[in-house]
Protein backbone atom coordinates (compact mmCIF):
# COMPACT_ATOMS: atom_id res chain seq x y z
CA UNK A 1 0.00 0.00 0.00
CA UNK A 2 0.77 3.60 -0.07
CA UNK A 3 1.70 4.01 3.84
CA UNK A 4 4.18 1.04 3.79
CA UNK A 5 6.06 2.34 0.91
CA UNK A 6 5.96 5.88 2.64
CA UNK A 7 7.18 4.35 6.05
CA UNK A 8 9.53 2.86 4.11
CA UNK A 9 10.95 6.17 2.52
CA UNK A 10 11.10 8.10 5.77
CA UNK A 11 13.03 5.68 7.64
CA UNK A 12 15.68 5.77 4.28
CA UNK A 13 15.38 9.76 4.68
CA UNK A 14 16.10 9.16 8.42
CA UNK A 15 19.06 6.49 8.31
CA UNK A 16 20.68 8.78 5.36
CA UNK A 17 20.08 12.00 7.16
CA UNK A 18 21.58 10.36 10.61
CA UNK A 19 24.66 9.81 8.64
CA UNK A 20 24.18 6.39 9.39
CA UNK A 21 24.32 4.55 5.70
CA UNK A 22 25.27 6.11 2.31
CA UNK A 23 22.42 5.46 -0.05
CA UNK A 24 19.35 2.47 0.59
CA UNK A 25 18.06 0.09 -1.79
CA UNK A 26 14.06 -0.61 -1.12
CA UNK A 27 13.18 -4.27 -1.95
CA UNK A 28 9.09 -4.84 -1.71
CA UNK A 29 8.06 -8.26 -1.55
CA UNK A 30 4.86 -10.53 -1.03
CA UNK A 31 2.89 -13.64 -0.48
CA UNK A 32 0.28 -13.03 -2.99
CA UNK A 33 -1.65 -16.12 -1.60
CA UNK A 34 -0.15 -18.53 -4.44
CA UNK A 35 -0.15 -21.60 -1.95
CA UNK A 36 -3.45 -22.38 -0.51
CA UNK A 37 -2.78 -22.10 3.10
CA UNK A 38 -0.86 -18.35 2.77
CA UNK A 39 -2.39 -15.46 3.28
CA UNK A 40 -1.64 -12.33 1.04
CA UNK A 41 0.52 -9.74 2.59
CA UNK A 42 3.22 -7.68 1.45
CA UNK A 43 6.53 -6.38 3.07
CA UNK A 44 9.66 -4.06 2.52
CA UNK A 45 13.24 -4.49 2.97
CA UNK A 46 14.96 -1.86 3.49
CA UNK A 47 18.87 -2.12 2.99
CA UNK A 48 20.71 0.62 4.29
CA UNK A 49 23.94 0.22 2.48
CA UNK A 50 27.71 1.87 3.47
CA UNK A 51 30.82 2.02 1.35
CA UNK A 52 33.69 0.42 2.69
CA UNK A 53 34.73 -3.45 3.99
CA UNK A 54 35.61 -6.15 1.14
CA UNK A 55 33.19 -5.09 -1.47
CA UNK A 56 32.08 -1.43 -2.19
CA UNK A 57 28.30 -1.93 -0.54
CA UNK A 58 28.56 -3.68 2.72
CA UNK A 59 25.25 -3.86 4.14
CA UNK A 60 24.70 -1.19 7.37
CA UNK A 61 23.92 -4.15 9.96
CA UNK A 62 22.45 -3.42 13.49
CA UNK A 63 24.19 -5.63 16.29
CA UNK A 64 22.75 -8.80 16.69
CA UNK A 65 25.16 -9.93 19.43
CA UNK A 66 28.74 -8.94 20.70
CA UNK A 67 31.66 -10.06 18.03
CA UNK A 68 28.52 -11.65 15.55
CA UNK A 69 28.98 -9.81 12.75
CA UNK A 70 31.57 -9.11 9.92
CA UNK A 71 30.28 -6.15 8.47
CA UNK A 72 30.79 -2.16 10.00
CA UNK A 73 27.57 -2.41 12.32
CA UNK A 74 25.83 0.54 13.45
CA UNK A 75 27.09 1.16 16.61
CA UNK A 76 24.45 0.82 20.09
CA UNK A 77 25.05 4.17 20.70
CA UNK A 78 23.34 4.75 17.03
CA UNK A 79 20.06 2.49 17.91
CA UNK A 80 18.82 5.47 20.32
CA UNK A 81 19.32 8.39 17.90
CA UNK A 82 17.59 6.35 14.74
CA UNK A 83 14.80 5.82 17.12
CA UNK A 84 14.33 8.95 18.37
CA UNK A 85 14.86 10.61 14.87
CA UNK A 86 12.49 7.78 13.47
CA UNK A 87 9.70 9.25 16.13
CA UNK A 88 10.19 13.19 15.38
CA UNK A 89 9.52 11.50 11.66
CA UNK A 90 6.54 11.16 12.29
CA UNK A 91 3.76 13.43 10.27
């Protein structure tokens, strides 16, 4: 719908204004209720992306756990200010 692909572009405004990823790719997706049990719904990725590491578009990763990841996380100290800038977002 309209509102999930708007969420979707203010929390890329927000992570890119934050200084927190360089550019995001938006990937929308679905069950469109092909198998008989599933019910329809539809979702968006949203891949905040950073230049640096091996390759020139290492995904922006939150923490999952101490020493778990091998990308350039965001850091804990960045959770608070993307959710409090995610909040003023808000309109």
């Amino acid at each position: 719908t309209a509102a999930t692909f708007e969420l979707a572009a203010r929390v890329s405004q927000v992570l890119e204004r934050l200084g927190l990823v360089d550019w995001v790719n938006l990937q929308a997706n679905g069950n469109w209720g092909l198998l008989p049990e599933a019910t329809p719904h539809l979702h968006v990725h949203i891949y905040g992306r950073r230049r640096g590491g091996t390759t020139w578009a290492q995904p922006a990763d939150l923490p999952k756990a101490p020493r778990q990841f091998g990308f350039a996380p965001l850091s804990e100290g960045d959770r608070p200010r993307l959710r409090a800038a995610l909040h003023g977002a808000r309109g």
